[in-house]
PDB file of N, CA and C in Angstrom:
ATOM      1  N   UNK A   1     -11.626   2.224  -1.226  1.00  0.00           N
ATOM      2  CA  UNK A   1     -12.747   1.894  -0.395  1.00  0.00           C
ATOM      3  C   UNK A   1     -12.293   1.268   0.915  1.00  0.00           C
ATOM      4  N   UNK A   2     -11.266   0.294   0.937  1.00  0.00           N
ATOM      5  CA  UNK A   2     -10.816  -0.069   1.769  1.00  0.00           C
ATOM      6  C   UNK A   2     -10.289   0.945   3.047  1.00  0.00           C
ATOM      7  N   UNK A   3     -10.026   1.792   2.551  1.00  0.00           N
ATOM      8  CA  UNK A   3      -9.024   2.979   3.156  1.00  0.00           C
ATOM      9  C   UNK A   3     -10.032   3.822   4.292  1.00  0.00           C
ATOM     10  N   UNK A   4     -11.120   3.689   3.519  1.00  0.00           N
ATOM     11  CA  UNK A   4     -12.458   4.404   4.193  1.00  0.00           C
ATOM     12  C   UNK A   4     -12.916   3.823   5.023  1.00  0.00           C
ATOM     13  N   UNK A   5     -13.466   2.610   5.009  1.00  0.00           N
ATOM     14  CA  UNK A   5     -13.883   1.069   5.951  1.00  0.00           C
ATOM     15  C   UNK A   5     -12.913   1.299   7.006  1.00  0.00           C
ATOM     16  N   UNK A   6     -11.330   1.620   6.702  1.00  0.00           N
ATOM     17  CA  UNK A   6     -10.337   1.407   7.811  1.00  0.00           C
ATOM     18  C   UNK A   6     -10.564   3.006   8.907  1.00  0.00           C
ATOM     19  N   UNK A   7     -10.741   3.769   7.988  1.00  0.00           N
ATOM     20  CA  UNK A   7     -10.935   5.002   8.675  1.00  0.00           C
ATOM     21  C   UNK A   7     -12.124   5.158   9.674  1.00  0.00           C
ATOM     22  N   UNK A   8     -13.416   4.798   9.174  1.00  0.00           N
ATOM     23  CA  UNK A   8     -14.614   4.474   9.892  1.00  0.00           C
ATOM     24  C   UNK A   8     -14.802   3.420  11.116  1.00  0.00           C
ATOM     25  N   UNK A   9     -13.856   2.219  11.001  1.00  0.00           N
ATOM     26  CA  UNK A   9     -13.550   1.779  11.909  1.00  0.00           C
ATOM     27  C   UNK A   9     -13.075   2.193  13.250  1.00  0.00           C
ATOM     28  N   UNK A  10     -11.937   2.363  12.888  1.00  0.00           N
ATOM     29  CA  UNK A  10     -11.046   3.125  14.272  1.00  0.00           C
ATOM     30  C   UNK A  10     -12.090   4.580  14.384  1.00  0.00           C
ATOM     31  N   UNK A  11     -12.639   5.210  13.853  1.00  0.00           N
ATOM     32  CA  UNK A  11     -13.543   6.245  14.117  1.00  0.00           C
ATOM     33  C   UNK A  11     -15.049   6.110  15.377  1.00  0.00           C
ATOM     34  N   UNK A  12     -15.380   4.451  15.009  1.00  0.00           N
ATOM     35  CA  UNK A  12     -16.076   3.870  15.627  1.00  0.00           C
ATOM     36  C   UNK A  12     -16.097   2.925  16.814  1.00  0.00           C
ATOM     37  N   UNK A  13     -14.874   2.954  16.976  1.00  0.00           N
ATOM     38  CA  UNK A  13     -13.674   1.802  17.750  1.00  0.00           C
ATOM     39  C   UNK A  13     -13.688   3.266  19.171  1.00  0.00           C
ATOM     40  N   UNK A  14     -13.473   4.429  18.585  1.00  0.00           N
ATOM     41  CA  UNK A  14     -13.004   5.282  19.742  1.00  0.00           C
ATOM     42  C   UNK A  14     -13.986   6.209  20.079  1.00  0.00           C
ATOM     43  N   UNK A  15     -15.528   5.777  19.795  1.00  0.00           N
ATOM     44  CA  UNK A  15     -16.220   7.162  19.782  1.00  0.00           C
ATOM     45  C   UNK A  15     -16.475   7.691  21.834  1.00  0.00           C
ATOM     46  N   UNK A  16     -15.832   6.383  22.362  1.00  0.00           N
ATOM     47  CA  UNK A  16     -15.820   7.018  24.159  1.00  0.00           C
ATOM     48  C   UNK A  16     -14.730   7.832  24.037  1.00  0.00           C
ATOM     49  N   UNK A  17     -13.625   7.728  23.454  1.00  0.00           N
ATOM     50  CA  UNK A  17     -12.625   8.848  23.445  1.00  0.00           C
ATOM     51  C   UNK A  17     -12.585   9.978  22.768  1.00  0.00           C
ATOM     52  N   UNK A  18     -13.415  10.138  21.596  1.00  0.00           N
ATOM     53  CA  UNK A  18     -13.976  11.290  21.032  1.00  0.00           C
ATOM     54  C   UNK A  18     -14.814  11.390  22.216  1.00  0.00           C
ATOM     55  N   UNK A  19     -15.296  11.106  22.440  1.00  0.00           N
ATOM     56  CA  UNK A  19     -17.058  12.380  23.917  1.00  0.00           C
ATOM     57  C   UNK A  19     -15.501  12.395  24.984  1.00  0.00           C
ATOM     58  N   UNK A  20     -14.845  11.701  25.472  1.00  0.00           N
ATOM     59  CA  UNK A  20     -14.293  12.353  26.321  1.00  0.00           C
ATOM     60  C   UNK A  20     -13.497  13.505  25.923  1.00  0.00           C
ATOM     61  N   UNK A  21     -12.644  13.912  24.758  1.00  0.00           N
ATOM     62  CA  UNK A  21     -12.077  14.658  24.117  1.00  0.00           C
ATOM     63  C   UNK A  21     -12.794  15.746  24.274  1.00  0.00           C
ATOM     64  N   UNK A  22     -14.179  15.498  23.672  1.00  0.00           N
ATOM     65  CA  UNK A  22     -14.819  17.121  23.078  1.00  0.00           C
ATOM     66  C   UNK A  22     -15.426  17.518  24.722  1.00  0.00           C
ATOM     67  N   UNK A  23     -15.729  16.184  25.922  1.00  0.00           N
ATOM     68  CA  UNK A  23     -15.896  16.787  27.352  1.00  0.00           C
ATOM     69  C   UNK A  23     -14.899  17.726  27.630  1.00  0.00           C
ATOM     70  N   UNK A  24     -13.982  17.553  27.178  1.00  0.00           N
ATOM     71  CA  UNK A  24     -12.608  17.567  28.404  1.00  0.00           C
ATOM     72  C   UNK A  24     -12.075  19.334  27.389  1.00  0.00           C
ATOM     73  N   UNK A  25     -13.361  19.635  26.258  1.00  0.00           N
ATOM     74  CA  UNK A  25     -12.923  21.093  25.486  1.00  0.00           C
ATOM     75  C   UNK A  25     -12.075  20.665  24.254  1.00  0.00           C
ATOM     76  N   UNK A  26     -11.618  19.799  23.766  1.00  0.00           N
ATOM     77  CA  UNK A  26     -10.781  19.641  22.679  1.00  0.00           C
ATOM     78  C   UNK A  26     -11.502  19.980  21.128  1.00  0.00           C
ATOM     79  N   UNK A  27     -10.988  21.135  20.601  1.00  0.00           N
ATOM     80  CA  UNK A  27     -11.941  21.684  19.613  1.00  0.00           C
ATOM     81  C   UNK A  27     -11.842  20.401  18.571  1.00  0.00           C
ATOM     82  N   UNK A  28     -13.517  20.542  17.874  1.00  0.00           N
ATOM     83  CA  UNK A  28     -13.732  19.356  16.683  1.00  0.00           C
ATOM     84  C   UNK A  28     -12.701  19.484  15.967  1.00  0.00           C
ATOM     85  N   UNK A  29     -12.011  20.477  15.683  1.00  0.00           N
ATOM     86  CA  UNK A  29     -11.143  20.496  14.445  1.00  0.00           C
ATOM     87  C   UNK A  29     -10.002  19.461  14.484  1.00  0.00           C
ATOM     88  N   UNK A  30      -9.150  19.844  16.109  1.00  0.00           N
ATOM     89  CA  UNK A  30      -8.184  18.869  16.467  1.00  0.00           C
ATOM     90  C   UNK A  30      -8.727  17.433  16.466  1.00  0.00           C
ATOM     91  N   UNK A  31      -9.749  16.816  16.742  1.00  0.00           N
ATOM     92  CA  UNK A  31     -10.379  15.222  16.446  1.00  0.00           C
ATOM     93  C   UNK A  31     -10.373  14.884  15.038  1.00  0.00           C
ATOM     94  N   UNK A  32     -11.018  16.309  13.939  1.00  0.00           N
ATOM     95  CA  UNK A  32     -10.686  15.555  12.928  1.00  0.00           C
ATOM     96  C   UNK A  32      -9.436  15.823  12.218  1.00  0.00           C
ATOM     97  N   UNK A  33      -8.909  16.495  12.627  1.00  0.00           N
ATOM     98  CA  UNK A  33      -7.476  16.867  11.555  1.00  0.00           C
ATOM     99  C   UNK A  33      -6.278  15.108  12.564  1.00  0.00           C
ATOM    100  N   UNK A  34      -6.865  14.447  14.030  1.00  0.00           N
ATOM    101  CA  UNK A  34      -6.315  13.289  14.511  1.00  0.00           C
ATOM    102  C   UNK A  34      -6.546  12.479  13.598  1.00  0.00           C
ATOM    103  N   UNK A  35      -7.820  12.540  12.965  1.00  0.00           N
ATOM    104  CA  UNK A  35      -8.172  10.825  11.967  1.00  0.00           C
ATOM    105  C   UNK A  35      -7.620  11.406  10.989  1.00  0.00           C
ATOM    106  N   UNK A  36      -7.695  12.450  10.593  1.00  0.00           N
ATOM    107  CA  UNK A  36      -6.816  13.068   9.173  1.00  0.00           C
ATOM    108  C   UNK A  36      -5.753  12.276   8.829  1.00  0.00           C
ATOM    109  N   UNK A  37      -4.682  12.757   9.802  1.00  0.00           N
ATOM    110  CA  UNK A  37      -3.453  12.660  10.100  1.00  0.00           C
ATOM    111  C   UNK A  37      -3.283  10.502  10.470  1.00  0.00           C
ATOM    112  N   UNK A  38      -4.088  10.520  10.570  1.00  0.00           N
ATOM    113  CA  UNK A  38      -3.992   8.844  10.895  1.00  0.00           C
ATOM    114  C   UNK A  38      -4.357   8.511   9.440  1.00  0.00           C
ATOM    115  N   UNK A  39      -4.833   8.534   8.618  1.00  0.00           N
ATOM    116  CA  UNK A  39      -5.589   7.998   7.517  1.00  0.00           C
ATOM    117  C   UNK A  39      -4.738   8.476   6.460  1.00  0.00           C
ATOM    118  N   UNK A  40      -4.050   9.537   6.431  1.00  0.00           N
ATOM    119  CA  UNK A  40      -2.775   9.402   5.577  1.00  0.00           C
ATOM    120  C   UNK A  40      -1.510   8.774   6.122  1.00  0.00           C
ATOM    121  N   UNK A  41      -1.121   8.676   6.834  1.00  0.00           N
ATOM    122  CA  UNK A  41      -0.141   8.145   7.244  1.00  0.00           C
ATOM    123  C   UNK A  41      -0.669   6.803   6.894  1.00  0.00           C
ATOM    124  N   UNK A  42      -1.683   5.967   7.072  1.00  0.00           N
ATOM    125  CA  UNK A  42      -1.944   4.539   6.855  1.00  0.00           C
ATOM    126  C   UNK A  42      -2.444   4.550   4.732  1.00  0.00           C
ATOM    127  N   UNK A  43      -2.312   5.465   4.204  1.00  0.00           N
ATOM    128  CA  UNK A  43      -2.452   5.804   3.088  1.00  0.00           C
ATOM    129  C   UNK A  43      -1.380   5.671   2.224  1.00  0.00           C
ATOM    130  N   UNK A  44      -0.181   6.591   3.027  1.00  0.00           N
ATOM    131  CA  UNK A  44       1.549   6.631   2.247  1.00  0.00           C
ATOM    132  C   UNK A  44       2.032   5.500   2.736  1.00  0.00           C
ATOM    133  N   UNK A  45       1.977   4.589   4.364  1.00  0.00           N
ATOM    134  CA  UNK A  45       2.793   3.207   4.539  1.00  0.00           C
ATOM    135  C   UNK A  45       1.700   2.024   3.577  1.00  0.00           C
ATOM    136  N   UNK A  46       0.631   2.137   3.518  1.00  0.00           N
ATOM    137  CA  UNK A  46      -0.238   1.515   1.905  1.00  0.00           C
ATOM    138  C   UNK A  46       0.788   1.590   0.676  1.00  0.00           C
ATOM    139  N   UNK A  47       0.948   2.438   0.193  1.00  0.00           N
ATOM    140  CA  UNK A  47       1.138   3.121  -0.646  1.00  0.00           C
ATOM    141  C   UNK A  47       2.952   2.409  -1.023  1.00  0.00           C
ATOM    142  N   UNK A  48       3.346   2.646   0.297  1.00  0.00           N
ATOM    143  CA  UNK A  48       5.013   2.370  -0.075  1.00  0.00           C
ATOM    144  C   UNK A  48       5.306   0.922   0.119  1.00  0.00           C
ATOM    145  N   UNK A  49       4.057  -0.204   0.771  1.00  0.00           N
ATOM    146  CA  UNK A  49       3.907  -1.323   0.621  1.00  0.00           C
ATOM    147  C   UNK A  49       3.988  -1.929  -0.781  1.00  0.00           C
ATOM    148  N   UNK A  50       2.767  -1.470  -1.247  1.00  0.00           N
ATOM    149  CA  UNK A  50       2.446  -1.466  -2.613  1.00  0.00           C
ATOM    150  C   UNK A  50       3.723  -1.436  -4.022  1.00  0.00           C
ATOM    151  N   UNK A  51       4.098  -0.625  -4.107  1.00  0.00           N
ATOM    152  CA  UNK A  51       5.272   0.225  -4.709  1.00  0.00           C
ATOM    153  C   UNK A  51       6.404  -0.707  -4.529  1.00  0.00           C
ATOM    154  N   UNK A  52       6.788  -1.057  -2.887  1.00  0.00           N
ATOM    155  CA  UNK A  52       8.127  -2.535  -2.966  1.00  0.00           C
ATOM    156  C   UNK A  52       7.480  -3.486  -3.459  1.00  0.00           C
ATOM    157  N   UNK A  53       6.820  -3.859  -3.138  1.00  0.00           N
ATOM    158  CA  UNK A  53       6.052  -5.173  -3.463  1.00  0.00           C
ATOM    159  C   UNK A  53       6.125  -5.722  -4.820  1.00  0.00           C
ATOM    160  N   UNK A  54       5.583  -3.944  -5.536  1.00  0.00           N
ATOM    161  CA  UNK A  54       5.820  -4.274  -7.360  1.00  0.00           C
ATOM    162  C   UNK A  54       6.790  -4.372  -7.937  1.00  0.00           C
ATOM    163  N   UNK A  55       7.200  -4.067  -7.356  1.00  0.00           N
ATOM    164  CA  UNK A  55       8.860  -3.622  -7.815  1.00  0.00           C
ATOM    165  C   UNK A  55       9.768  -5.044  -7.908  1.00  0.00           C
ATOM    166  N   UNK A  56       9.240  -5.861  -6.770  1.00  0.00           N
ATOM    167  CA  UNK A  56      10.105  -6.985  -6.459  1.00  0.00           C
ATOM    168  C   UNK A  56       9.479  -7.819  -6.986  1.00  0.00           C
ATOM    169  N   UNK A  57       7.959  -8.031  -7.356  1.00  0.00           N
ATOM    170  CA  UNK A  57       7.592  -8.785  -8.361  1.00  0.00           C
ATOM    171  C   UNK A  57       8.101  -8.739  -9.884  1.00  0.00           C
ATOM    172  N   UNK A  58       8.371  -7.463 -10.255  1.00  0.00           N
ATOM    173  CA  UNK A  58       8.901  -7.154 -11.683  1.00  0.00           C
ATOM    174  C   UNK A  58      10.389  -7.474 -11.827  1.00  0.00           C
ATOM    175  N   UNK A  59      10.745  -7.296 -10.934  1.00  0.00           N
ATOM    176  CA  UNK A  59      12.304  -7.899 -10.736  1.00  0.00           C
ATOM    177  C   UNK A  59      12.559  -9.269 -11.103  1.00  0.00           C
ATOM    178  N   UNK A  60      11.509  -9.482 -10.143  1.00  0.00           N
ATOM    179  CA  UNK A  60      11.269 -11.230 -10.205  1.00  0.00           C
ATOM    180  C   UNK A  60      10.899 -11.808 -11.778  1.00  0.00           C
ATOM    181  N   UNK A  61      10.202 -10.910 -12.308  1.00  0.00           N
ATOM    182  CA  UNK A  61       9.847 -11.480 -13.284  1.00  0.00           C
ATOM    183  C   UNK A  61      10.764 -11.275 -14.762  1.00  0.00           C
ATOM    184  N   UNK A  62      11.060 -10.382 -14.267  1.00  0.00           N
ATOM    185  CA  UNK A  62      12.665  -9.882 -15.487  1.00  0.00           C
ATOM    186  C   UNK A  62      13.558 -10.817 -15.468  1.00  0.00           C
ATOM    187  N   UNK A  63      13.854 -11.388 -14.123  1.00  0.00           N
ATOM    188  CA  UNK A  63      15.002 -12.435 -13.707  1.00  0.00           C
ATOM    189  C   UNK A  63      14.569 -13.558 -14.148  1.00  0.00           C
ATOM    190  N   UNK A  64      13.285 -13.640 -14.155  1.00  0.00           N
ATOM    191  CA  UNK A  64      12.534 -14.894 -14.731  1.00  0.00           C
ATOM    192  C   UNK A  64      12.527 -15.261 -16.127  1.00  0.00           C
ATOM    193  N   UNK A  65      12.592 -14.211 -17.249  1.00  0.00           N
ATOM    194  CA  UNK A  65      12.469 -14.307 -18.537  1.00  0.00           C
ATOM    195  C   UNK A  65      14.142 -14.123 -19.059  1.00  0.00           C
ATOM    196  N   UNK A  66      14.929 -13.744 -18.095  1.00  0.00           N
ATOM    197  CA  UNK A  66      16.468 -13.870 -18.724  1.00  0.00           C
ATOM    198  C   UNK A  66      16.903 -14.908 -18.343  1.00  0.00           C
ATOM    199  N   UNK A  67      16.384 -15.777 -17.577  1.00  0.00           N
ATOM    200  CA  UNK A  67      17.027 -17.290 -16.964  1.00  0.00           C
ATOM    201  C   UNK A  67      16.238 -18.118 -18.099  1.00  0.00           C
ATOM    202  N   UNK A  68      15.301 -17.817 -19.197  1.00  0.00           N
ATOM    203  CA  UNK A  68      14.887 -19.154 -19.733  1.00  0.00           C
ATOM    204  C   UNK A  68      16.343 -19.452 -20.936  1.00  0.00           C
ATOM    205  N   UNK A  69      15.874 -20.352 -20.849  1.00  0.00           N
ATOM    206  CA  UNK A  69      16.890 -21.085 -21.996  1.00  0.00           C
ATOM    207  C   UNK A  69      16.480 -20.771 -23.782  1.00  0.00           C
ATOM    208  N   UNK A  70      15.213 -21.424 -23.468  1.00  0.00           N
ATOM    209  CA  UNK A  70      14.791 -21.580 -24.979  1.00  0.00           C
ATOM    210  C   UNK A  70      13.434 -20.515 -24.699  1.00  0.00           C
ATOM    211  N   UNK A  71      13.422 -20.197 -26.307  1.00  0.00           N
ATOM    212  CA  UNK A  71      12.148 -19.118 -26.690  1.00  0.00           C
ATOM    213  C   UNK A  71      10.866 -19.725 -26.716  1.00  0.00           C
ATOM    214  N   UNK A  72      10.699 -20.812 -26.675  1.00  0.00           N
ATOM    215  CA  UNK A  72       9.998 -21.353 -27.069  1.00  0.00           C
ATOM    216  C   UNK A  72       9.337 -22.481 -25.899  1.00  0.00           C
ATOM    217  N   UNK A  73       9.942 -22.032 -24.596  1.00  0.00           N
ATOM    218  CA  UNK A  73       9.465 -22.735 -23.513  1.00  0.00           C
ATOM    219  C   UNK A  73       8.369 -22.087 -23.346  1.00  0.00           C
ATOM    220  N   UNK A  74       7.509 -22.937 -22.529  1.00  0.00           N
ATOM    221  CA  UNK A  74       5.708 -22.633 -22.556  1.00  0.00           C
ATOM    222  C   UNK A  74       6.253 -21.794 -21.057  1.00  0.00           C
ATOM    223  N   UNK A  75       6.954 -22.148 -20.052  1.00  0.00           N
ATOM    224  CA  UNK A  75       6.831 -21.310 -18.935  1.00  0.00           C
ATOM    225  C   UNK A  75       8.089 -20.438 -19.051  1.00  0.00           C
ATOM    226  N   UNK A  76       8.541 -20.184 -20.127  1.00  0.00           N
ATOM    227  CA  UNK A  76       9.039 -18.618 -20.288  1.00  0.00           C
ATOM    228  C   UNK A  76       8.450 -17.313 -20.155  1.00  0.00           C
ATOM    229  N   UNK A  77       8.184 -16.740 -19.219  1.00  0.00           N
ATOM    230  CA  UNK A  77       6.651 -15.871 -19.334  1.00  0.00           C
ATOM    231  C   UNK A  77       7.284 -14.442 -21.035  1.00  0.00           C
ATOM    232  N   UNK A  78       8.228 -14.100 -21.213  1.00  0.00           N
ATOM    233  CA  UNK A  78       8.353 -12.752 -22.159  1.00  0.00           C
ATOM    234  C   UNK A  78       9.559 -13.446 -22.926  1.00  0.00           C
ATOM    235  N   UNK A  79       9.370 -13.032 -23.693  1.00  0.00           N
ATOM    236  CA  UNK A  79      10.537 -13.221 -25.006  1.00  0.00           C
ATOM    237  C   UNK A  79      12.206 -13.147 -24.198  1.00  0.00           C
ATOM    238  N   UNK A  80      13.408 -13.248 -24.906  1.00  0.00           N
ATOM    239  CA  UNK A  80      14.450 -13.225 -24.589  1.00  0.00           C
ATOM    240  C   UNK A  80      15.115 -11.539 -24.760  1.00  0.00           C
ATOM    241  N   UNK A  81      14.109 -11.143 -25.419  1.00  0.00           N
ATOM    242  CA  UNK A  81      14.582  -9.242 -26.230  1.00  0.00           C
ATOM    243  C   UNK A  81      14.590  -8.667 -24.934  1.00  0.00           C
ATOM    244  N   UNK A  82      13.589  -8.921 -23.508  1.00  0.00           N
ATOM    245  CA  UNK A  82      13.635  -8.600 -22.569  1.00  0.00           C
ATOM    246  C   UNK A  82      15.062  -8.371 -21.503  1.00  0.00           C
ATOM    247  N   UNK A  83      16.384  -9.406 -21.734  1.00  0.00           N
ATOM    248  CA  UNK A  83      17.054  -9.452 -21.118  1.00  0.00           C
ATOM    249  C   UNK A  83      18.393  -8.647 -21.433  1.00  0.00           C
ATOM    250  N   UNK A  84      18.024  -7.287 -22.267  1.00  0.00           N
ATOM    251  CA  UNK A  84      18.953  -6.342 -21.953  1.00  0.00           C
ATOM    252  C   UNK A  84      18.308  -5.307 -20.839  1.00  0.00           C
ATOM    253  N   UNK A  85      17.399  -5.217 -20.481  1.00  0.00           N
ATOM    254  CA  UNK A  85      17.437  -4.802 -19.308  1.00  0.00           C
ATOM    255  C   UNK A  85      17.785  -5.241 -17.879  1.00  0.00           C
ATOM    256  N   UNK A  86      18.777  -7.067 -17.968  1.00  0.00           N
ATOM    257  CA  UNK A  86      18.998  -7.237 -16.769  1.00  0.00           C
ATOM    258  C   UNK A  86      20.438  -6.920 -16.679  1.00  0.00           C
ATOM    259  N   UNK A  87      21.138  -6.483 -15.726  1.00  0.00           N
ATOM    260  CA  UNK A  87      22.661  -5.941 -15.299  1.00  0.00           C
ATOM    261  C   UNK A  87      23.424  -7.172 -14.904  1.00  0.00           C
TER     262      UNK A  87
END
């Protein structure tokens, strides 16, 4: 939903440069295949935000459950069975 709000925005942000576009002959298709092309691109750099982000949280949190000491610490977040997956 967010993605849409962002798209409609800048859609609404430029509608003097859309009328000058379609003045100046620029077929509708090329205006919308422009927001197309903008709205995925802000879709896949979303997307690959997302994806590091998790990644480095899960890291974080793997590193987190092989550093506890005891099993039985309350802020151990996962068991100790977890820490053959750290290298």
């Amino acid at each position: 939903m967010a993605s849409v709000n962002t798209l409609l925005m800048a859609m609404f942000e430029r509608t003097r440069e859309i009328g000058t576009m379609l003045a100046m002959g620029t077929p509708r298709i090329w205006i919308v295949a422009l927001f197309m092309v903008e709205a995925t691109l802000t879709g896949l750099f979303g997307a690959a935000v997302g994806v590091f982000g998790g990644n480095l949280l899960a890291l974080r949190s793997m590193y987190r459950a092989c550093t506890c000491r005891r099993r039985r610490d309350p802020t151990c977040p996962w068991p100790s069975r977890f820490c053959m997956y750290r290298g």
